[in-house]
C-alpha atoms as a PDB file:
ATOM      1  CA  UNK A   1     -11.346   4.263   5.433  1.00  0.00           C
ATOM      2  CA  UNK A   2      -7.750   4.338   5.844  1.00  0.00           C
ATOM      3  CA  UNK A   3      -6.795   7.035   8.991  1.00  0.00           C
ATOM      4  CA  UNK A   4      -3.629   7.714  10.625  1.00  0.00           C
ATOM      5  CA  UNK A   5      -1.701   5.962  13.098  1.00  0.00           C
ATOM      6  CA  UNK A   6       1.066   7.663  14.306  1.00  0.00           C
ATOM      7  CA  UNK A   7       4.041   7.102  16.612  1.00  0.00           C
ATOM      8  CA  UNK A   8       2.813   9.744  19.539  1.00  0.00           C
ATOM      9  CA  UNK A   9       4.399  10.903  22.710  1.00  0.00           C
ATOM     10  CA  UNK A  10       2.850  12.280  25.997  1.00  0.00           C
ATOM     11  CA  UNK A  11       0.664   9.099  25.949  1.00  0.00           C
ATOM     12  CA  UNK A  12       2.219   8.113  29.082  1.00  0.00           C
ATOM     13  CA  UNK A  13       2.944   9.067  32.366  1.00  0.00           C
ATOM     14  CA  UNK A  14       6.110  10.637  33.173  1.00  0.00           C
ATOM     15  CA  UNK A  15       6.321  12.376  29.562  1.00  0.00           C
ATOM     16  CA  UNK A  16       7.373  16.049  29.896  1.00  0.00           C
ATOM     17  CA  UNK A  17       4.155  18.826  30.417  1.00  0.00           C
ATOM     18  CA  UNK A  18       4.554  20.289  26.588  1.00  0.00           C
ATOM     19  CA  UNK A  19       4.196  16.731  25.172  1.00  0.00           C
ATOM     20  CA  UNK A  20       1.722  16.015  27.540  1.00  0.00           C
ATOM     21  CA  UNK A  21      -0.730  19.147  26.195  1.00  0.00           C
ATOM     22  CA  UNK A  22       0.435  18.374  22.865  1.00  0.00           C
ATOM     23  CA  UNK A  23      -1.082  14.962  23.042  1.00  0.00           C
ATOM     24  CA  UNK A  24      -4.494  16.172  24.899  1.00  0.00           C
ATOM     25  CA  UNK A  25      -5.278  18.325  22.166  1.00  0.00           C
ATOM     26  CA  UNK A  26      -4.171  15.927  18.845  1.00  0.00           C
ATOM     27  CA  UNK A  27      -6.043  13.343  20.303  1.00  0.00           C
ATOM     28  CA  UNK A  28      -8.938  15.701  20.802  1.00  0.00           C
ATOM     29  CA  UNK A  29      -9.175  16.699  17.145  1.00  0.00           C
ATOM     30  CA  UNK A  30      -6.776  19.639  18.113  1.00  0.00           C
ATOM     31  CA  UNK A  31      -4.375  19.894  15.501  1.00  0.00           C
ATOM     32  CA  UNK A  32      -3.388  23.377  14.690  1.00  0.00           C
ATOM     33  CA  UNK A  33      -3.658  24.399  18.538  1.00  0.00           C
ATOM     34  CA  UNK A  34      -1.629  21.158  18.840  1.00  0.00           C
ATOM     35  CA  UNK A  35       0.780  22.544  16.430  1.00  0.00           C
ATOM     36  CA  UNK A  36       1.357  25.812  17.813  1.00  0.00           C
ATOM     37  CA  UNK A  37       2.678  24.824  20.835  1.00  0.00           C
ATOM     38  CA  UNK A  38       5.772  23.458  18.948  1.00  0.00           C
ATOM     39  CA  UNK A  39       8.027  26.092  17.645  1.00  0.00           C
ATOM     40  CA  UNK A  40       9.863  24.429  14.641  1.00  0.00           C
ATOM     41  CA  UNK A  41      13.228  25.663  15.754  1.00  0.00           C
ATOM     42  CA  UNK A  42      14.810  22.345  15.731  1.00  0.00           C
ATOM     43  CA  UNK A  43      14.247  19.304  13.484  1.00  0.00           C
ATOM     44  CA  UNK A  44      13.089  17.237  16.028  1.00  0.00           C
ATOM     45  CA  UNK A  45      10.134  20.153  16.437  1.00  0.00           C
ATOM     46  CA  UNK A  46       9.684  20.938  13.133  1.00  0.00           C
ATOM     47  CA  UNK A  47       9.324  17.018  12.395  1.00  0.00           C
ATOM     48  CA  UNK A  48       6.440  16.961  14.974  1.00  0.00           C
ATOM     49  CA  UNK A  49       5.081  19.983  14.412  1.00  0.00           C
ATOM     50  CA  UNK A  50       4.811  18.876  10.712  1.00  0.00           C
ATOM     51  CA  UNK A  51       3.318  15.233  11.242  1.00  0.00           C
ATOM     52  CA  UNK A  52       0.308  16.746  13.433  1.00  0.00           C
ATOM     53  CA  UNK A  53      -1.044  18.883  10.419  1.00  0.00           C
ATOM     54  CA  UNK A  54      -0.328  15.941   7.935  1.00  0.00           C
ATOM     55  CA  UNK A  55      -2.502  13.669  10.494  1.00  0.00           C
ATOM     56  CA  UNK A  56      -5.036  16.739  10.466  1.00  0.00           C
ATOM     57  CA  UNK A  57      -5.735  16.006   6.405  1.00  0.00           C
ATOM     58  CA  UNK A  58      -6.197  12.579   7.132  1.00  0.00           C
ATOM     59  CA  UNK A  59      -8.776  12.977   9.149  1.00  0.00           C
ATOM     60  CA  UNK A  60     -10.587  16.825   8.352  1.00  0.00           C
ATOM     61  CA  UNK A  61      -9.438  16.686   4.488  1.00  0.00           C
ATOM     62  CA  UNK A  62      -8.163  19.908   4.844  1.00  0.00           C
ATOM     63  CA  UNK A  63      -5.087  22.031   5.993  1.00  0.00           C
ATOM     64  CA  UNK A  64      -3.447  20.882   2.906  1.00  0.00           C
ATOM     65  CA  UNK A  65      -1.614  24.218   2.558  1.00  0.00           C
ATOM     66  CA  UNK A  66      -0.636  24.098   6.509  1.00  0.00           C
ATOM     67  CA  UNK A  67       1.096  20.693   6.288  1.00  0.00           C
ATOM     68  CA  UNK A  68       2.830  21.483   3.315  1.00  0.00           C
ATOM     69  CA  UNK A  69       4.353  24.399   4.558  1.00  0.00           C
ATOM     70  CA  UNK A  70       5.409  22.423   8.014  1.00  0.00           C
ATOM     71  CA  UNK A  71       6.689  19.905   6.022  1.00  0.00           C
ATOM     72  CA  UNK A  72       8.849  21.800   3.877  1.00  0.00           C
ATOM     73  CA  UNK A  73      10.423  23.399   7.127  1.00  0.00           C
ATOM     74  CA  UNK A  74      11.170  19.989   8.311  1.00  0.00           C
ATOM     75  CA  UNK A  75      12.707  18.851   5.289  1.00  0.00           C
ATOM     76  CA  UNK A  76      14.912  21.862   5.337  1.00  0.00           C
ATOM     77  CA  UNK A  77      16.114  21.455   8.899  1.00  0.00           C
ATOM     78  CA  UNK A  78      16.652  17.287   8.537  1.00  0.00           C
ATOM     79  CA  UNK A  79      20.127  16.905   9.029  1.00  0.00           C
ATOM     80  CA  UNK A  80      20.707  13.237  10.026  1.00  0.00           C
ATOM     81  CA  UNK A  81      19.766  10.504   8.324  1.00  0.00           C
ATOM     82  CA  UNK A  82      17.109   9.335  10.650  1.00  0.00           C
ATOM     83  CA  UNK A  83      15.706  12.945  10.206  1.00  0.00           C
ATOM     84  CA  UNK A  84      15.223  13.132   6.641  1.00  0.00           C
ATOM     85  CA  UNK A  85      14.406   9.261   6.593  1.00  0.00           C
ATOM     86  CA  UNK A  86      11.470  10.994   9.187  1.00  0.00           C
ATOM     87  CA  UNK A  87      10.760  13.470   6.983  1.00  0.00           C
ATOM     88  CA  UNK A  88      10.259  11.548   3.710  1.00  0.00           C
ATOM     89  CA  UNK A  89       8.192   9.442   5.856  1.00  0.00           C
ATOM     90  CA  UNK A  90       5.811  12.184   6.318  1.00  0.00           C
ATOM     91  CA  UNK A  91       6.136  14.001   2.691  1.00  0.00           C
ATOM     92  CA  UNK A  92       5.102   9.930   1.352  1.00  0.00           C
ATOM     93  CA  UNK A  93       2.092  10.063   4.239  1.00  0.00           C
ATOM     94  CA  UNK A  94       1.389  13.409   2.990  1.00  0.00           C
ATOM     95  CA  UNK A  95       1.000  12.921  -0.815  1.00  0.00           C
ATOM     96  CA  UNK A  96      -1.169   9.456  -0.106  1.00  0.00           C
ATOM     97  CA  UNK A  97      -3.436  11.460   1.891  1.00  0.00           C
ATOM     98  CA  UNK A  98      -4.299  13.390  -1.052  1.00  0.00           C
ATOM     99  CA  UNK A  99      -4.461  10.901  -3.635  1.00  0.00           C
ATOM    100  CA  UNK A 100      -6.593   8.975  -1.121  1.00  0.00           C
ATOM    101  CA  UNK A 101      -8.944  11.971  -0.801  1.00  0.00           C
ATOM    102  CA  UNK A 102      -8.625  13.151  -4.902  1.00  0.00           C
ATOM    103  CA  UNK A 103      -7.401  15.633  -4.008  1.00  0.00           C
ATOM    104  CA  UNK A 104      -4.502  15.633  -6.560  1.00  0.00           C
ATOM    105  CA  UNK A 105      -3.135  11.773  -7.484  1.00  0.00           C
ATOM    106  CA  UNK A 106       0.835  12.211  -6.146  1.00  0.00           C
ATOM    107  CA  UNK A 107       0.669   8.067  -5.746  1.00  0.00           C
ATOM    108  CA  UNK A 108       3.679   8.188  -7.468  1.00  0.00           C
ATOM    109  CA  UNK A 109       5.635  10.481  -4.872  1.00  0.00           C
ATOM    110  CA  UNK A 110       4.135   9.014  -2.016  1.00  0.00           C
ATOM    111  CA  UNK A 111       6.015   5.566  -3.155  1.00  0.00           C
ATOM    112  CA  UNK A 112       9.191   7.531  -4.079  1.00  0.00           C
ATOM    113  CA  UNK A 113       9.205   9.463  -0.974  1.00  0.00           C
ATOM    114  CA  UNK A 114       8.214   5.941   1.428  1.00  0.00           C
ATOM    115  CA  UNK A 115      11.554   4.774  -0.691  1.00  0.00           C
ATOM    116  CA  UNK A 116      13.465   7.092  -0.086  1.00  0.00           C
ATOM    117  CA  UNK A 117      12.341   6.972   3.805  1.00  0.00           C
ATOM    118  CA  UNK A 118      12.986   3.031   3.692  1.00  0.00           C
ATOM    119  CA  UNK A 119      16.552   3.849   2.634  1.00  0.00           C
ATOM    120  CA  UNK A 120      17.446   6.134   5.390  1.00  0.00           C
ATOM    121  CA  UNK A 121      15.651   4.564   8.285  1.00  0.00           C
ATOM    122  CA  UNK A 122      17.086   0.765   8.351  1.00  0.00           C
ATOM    123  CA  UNK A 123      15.010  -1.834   9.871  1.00  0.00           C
ATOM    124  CA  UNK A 124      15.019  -2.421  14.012  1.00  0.00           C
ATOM    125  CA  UNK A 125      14.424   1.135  13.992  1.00  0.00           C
ATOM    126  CA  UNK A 126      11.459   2.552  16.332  1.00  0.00           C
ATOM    127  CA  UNK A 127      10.535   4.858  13.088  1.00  0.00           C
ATOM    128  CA  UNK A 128      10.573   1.693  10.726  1.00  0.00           C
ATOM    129  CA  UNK A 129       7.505   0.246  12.092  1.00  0.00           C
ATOM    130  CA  UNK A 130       5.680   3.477  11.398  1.00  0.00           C
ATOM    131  CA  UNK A 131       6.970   3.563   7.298  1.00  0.00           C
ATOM    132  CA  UNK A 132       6.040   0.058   7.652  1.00  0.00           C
ATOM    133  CA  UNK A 133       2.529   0.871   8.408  1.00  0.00           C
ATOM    134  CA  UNK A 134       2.529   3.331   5.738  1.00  0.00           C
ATOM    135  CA  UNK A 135       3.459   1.537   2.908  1.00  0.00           C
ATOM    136  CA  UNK A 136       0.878  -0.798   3.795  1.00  0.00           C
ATOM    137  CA  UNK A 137      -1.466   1.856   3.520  1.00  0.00           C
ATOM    138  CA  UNK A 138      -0.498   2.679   0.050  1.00  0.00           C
ATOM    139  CA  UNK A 139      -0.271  -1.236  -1.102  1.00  0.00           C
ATOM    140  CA  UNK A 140      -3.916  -1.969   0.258  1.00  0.00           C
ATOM    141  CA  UNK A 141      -5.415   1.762  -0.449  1.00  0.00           C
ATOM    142  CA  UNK A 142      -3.603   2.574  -3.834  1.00  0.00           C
ATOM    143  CA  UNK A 143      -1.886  -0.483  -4.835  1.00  0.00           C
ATOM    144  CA  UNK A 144      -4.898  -2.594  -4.205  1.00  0.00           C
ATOM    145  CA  UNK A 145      -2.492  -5.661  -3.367  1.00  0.00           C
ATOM    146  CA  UNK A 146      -4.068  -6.900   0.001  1.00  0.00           C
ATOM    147  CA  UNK A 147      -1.404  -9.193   0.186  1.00  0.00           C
ATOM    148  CA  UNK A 148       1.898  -7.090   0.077  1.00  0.00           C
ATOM    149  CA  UNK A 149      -0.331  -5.012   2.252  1.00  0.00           C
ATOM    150  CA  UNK A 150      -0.975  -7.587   4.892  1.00  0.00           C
ATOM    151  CA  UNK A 151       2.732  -8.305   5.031  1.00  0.00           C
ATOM    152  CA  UNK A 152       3.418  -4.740   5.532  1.00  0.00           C
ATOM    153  CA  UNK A 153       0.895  -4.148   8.820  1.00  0.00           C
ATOM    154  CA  UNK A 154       2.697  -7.351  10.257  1.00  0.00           C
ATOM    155  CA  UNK A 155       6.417  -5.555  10.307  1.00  0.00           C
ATOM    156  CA  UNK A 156       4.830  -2.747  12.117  1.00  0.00           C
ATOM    157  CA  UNK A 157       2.870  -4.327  14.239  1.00  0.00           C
ATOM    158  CA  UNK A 158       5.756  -6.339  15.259  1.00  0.00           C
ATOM    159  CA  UNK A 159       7.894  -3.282  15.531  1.00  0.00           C
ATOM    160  CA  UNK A 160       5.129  -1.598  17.538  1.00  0.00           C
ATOM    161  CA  UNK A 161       4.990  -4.199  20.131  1.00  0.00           C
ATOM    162  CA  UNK A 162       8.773  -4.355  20.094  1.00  0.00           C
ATOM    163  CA  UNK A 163       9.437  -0.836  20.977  1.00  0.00           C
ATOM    164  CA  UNK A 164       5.671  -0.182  22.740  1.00  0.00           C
ATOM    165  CA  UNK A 165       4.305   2.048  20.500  1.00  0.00           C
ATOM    166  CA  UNK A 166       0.733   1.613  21.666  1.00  0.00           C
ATOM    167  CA  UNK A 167      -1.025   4.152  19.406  1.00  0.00           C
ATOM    168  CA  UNK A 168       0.401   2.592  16.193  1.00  0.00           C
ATOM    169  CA  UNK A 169      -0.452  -0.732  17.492  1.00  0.00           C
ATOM    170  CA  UNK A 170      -3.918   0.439  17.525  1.00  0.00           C
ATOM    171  CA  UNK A 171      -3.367   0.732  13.865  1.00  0.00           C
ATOM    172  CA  UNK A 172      -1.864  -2.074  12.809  1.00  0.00           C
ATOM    173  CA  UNK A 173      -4.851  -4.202  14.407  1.00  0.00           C
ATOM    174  CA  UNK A 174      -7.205  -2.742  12.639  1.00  0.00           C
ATOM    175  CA  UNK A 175      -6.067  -2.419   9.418  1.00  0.00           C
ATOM    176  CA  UNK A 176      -5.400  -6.224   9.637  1.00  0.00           C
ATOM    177  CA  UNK A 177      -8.690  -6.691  11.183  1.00  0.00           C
ATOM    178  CA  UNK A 178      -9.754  -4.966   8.428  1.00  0.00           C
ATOM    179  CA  UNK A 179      -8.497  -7.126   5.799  1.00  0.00           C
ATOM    180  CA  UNK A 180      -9.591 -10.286   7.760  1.00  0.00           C
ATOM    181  CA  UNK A 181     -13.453  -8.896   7.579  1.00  0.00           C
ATOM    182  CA  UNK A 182     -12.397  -8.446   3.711  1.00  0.00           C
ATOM    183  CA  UNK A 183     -11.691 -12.183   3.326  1.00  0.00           C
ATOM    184  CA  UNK A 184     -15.025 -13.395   5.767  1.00  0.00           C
ATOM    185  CA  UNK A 185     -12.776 -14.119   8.770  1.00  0.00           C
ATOM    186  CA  UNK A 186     -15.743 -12.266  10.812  1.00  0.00           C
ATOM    187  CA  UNK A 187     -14.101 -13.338  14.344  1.00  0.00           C
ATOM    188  CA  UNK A 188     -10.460 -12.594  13.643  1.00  0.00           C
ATOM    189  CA  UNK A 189     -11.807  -9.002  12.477  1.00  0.00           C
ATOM    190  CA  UNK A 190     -13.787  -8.843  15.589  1.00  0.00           C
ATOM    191  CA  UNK A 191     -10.981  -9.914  17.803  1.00  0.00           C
ATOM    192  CA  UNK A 192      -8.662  -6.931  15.962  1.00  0.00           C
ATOM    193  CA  UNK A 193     -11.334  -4.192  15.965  1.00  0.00           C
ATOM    194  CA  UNK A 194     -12.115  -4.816  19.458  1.00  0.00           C
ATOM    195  CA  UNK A 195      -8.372  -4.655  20.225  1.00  0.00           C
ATOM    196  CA  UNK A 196      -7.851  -1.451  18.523  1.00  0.00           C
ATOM    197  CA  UNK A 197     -11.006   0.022  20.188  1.00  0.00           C
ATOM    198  CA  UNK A 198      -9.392  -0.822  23.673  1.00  0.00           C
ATOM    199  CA  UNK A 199      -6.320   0.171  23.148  1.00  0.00           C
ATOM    200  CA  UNK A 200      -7.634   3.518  21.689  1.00  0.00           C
ATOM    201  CA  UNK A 201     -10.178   4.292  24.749  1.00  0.00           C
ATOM    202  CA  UNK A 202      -7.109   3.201  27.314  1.00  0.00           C
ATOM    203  CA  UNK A 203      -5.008   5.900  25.624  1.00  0.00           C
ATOM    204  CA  UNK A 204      -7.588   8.749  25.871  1.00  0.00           C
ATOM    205  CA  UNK A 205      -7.541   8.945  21.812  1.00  0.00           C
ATOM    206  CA  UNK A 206     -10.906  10.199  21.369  1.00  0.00           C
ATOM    207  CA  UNK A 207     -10.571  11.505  17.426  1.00  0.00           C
ATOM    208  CA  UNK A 208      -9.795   8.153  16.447  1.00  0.00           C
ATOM    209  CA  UNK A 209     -12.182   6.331  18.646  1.00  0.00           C
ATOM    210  CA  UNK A 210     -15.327   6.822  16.595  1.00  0.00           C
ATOM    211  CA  UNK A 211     -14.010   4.663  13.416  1.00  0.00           C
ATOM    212  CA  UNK A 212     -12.727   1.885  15.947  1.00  0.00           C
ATOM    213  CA  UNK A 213     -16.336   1.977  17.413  1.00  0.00           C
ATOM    214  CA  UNK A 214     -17.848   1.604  13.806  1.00  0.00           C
ATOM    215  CA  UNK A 215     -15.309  -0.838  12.407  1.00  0.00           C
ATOM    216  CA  UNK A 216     -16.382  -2.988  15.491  1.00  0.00           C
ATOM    217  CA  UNK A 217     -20.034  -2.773  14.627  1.00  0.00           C
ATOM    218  CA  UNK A 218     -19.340  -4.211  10.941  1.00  0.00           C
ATOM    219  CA  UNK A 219     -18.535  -7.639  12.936  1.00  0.00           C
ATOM    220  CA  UNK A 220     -21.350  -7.875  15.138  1.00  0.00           C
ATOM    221  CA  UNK A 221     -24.911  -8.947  15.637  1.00  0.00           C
ATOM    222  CA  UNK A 222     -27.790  -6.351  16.186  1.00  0.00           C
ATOM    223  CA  UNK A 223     -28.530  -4.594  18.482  1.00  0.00           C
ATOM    224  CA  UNK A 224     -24.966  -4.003  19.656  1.00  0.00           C
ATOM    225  CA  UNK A 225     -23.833  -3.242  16.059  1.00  0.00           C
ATOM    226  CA  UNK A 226     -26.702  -0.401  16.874  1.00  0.00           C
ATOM    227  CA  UNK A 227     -25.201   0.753  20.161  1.00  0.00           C
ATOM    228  CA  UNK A 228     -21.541   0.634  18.962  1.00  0.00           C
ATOM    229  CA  UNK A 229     -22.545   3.014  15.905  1.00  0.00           C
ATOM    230  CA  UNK A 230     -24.731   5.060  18.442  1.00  0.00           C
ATOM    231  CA  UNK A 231     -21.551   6.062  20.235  1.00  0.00           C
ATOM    232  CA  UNK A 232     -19.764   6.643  17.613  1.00  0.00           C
ATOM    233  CA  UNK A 233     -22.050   9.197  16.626  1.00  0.00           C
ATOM    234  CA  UNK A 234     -22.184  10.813  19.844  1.00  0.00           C
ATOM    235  CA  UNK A 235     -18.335  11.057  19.827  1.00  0.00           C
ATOM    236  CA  UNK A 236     -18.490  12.696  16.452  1.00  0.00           C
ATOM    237  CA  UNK A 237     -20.799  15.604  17.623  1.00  0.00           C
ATOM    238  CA  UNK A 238     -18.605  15.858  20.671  1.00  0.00           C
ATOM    239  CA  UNK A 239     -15.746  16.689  17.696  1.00  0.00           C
ATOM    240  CA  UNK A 240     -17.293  18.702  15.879  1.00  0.00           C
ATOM    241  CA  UNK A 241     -17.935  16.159  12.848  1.00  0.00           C
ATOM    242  CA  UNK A 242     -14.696  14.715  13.029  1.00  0.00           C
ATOM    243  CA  UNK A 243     -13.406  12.638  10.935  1.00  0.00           C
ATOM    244  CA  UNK A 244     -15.341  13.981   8.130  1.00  0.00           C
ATOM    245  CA  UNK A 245     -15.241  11.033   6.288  1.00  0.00           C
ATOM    246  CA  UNK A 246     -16.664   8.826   8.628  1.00  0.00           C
ATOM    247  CA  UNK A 247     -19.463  11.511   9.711  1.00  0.00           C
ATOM    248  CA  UNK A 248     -20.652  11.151   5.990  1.00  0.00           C
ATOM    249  CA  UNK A 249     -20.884   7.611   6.411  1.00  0.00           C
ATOM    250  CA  UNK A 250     -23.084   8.135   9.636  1.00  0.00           C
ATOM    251  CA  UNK A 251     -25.144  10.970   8.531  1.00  0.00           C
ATOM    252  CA  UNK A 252     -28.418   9.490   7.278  1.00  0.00           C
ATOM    253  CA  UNK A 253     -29.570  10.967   3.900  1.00  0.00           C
ATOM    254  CA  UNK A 254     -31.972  14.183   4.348  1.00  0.00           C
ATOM    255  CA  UNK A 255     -35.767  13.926   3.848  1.00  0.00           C
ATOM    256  CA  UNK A 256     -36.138  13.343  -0.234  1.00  0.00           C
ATOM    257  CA  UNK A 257     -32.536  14.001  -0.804  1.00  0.00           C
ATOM    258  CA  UNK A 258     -32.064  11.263  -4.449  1.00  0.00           C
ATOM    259  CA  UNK A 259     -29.764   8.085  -3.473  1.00  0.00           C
ATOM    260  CA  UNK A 260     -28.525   5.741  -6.270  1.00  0.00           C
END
C-alpha cells in the first residue's frame, strides 16, 4: 500500500518546542491533536496544519471533511509562489488519497493539481523532491506505469538526500524497494525495506513503522518474516489499529468467516 511520506520538522534536535510536540504526536498517529496546536493564521501554518490531516486519510481513511476544510484555508492564504506550488502539492496528495481508497476517483485533479504544483515549485527546490515523490505515487498507484514511476522516486530521493530530508527518504526507499520486489530483485528490496525501517525507528516514527516492518518480512526467510510481522502487529495495537489498511492485512479472518 502506498502511505505518506512527508517533508516533517521537529525530527531533529534543536527544532523549536511547538514543532517538536507537533512531530511527537503525527508520528504517534496524532493527527488532529497534532493539528490543533497550529493555528492557521499564516500560510506557512495553515500549509502544515493542512498536510497533517491530508497524511491522516492516508493512513485512517478518514477525516476527509477535516483536510478539505484545512486545505481550502491554505489555498486561500498562499500568497507566494512556493506557497500555492505547496498547496497544490497537497490538494494533488489529497485527491489521490481518495481515488486510492474509492473513495471518489479525482485521478484527474490529483494530476492537474501535481501540475500545477510542478509549475510553481521549480526543480532544486527542498519542496520538489516531495511533488516528486508524489507523482510517483500516482504513476505507479493510478497510472500503473512502474517505469515513469521509478524515475519519479529517484528525483526525490536524490532531492531528499540533497537537502536531508530523512523522513521522505524513508519513502523513497521503499517505494523503490517496493518496485524492485515487483520485478524479483528480492535483495535490492531487502536492502531498501531494511533501510526505510532504520531510518523510520531512528526518527521515532512509530505510525509508519509497522508497514516498514511488514514490507521487510515480504523479503525474508521464515521465521524472521514471522517475527518482523509479529511486531508489526504489536505496534498496531499500540495505535489503536493504525494504519487501517495494513491492520486488515494482519487481522486473520474470524472463525468461519467465507474467504474467496
Amino acid at each position: 500500500m502506498a502511505h505518506t511520506a512527508m517533508s516533517g520538522n521537529g525530527t531533529t534536535a534543536g527544532d523549536d518546542p511547538l514543532q517538536t510536540a507537533v512531530w511527537r504526536l503525527r508520528s504517534r498517529a496524532c493527527w488532529a491533536d497534532a493539528a490543533a496546536l497550529l493555528a492557521p493564521d499564516t500560510a506557512a501554518a495553515a500549509l502544515q496544519r493542512a498536510s497533517l490531516l491530508v497524511e491522516r486519510c492516508l493512513y485512517t481513511e478518514a477525516g476527509w471533511a477535516e483536510a478539505e476544510d484545512a486545505l481550502r484555508t491554505a489555498e486561500a492564504l498562499a500568497d507566494t509562489d512556493d506557497e500555492r506550488g505547496a498547496a497544490a502539492c497537497e490538494r494533488g496528495y489529497l485527491a489521490y488519497a481518495a481515488t486510492l481508497f474509492a473513495v471518489r476517483d479525482r485521478a484527474d485533479e490529483a494530476r492537474a493539481a501535481l501540475g500545477r504544483a510542478a509549475a510553481l515549485i521549480p526543480p532544486g527546490a527542498p519542496a520538489r523532491a516531495l511533488l516528486d515523490f508524489r507523482r510517483g505515487l500516482l504513476a505507479e498507484n493510478l497510472s500503473h506505469s512502474p517505469q515513469s514511476a521509478r524515475a519519479a522516486y529517484r528525483r526525490a530521493h536524490a532531492g531528499a538526500t540533497a537537502h536531508a530530508d530523512p523522513l521522505l527518504l524513508s519513502g523513497t526507499w521503499r517505494h523503490l524497494a517496493g518496485l524492485a520486489l515487483r520485478e524479483g530483485e528480492v535483495a535490492e528490496a531487502r536492502h531498501g525495506f531494511a533501510e526505510s525501517l532504520r531510518i523510520r525507528e531512528e526518527l521515532g516514527y512509530l505510525v509508519g513503522t509497522a508497514p516498514a516492518l511488514v514490507s521487510l518480512a515480504d523479503t525474508e526467510t521464515e521465521p524472521e518474516a514471522s517475527r518482523l510481522r509479529e511486531e508489526a502487529r504489536r505496534l498496531l495495537r499500540l495505535l489503536g489499529g493504525v494504519p487501517t489498511w495494513l491492520s486488515r492485512r494482519l487481522t486473520p479472518p474470524a472463525p468461519g468467516a467465507a474467504t474467496a
